[in-house]
N, C-alpha and C. Protein backbone atom coordinates (compact mmCIF):
# COMPACT_ATOMS: atom_id res chain seq x y z
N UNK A 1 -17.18 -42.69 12.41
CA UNK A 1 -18.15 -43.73 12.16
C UNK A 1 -17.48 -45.06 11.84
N UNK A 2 -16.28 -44.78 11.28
CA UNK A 2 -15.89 -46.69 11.15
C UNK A 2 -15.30 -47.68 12.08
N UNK A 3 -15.09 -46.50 13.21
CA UNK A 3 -14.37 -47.05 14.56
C UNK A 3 -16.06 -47.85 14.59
N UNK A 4 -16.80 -47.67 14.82
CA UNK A 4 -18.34 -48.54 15.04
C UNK A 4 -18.28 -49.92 14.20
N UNK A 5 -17.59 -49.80 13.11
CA UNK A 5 -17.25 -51.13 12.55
C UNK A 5 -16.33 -52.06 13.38
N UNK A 6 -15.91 -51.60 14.23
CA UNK A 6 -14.84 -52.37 15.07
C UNK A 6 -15.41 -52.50 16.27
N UNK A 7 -16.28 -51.33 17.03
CA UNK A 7 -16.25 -51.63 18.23
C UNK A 7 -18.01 -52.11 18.51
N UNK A 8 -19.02 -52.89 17.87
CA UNK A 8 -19.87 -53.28 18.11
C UNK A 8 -20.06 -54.75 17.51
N UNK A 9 -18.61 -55.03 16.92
CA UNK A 9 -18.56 -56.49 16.56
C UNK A 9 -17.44 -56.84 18.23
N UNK A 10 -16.82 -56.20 18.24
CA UNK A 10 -15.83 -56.43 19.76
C UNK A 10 -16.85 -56.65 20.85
N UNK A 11 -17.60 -55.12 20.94
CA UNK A 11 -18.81 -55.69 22.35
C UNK A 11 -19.60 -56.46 22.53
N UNK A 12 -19.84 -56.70 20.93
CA UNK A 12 -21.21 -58.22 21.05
C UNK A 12 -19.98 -59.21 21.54
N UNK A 13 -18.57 -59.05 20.98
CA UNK A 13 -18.33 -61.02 21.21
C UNK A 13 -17.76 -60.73 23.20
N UNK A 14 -17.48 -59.52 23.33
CA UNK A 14 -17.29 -59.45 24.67
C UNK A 14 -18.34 -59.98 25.54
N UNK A 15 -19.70 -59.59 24.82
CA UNK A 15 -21.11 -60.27 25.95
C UNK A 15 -21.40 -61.65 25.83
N UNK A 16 -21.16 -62.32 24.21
CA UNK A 16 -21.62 -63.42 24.47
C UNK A 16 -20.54 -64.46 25.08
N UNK A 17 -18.87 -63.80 24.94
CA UNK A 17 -18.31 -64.75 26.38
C UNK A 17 -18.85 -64.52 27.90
N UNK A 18 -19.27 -62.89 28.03
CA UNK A 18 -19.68 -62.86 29.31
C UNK A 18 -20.74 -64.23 29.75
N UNK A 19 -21.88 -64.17 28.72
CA UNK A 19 -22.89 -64.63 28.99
C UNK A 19 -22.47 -66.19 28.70
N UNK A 20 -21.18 -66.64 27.61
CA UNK A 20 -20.90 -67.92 28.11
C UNK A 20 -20.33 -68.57 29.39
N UNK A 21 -19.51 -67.57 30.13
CA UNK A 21 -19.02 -67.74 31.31
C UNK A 21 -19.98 -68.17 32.28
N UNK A 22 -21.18 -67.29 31.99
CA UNK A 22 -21.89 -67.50 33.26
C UNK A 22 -22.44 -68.33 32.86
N UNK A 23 -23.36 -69.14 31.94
CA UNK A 23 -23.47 -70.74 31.92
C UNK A 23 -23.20 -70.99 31.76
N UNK A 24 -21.41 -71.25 31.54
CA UNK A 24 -20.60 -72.51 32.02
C UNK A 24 -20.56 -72.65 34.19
N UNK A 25 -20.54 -71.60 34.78
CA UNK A 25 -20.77 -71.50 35.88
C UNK A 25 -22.31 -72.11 36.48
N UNK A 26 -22.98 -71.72 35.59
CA UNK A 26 -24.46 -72.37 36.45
C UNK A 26 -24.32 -74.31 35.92
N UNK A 27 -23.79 -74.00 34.92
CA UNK A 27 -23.65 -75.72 34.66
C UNK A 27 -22.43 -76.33 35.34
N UNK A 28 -21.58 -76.22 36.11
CA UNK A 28 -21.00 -76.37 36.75
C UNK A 28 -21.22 -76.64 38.47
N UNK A 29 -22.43 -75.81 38.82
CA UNK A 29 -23.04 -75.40 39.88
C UNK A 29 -22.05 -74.57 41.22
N UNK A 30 -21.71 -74.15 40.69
CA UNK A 30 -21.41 -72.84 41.23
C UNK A 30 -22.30 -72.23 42.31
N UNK A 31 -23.47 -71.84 41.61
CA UNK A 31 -24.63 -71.33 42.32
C UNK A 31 -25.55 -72.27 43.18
N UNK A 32 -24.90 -73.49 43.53
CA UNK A 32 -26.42 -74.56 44.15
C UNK A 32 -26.09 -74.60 45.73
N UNK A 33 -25.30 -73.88 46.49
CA UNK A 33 -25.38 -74.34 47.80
C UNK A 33 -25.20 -72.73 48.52
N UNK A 34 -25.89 -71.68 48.00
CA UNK A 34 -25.72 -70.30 48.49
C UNK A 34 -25.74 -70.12 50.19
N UNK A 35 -26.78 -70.96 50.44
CA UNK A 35 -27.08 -71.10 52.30
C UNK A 35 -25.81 -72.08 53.07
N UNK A 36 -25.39 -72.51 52.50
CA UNK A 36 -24.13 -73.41 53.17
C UNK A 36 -23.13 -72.55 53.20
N UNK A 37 -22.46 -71.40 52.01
CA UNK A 37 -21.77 -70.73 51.99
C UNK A 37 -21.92 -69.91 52.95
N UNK A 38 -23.05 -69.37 53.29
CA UNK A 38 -22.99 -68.13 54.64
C UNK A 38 -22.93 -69.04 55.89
N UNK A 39 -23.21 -69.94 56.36
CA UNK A 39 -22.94 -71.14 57.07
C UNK A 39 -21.62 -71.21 57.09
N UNK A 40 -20.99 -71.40 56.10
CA UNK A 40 -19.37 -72.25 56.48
C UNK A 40 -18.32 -70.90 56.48
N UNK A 41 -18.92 -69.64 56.50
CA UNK A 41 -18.25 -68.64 56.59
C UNK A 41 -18.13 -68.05 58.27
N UNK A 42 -19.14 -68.20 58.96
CA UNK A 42 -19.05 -68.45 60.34
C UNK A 42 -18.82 -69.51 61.22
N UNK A 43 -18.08 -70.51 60.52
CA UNK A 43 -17.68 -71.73 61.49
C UNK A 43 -16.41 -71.35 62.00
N UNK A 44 -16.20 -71.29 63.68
CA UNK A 44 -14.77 -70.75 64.25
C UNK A 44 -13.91 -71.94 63.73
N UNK A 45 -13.87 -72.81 62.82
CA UNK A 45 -12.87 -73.78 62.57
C UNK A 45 -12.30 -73.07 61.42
N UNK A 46 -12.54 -72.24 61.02
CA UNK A 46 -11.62 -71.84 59.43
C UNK A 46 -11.57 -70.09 60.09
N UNK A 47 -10.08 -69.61 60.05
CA UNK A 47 -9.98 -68.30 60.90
C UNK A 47 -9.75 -67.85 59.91
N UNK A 48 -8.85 -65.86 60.30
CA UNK A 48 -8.45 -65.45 58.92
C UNK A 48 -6.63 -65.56 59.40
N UNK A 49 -6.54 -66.33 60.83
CA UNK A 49 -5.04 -66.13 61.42
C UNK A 49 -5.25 -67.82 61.22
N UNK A 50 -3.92 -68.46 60.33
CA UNK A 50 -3.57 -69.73 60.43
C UNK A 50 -2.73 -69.93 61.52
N UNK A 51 -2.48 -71.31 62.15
CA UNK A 51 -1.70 -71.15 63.25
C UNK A 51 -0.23 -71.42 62.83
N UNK A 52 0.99 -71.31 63.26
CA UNK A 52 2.30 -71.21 62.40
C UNK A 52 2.96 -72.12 61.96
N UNK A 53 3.53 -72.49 60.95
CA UNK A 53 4.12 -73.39 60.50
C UNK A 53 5.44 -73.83 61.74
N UNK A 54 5.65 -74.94 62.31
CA UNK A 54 6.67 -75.34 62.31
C UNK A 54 7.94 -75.50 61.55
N UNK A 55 9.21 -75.04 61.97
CA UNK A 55 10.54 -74.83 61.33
C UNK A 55 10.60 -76.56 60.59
N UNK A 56 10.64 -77.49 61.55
CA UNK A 56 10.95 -78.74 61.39
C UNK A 56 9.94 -79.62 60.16
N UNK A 57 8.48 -78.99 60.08
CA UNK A 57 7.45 -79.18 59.09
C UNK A 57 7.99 -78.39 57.82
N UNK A 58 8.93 -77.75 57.42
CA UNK A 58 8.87 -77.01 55.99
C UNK A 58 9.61 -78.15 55.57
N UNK A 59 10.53 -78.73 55.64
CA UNK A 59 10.80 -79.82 55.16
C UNK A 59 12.37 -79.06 54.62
């Protein structure tokens, strides 16, 4: 029983960072352009193959 003294002051402060995280994220807006994201995930201009660096470009 005294482990409960420890572990329900730990899980509350674990939720209320959870739950600060996530409104620092909605105040941030994170969440305001959901339809553009599935949009700019099918544009053939961004691949998952980059094309190769040039030797003479690494500098």
């Amino acid at each position: 029983m005294e482990v409960l003294a420890i572990l329900i002051p730990v899980s509350l402060f674990l939720g209320f960072m959870g739950l600060a995280a996530f409104i620092w994220s909605l105040r941030k807006g994170q969440y305001d352009d959901p339809a553009g994201d599935s949009q700019r995930i099918l544009d053939p201009r961004y691949d998952d193959k980059p094309k190769p660096v040039e030797d003479d470009q690494r500098g």
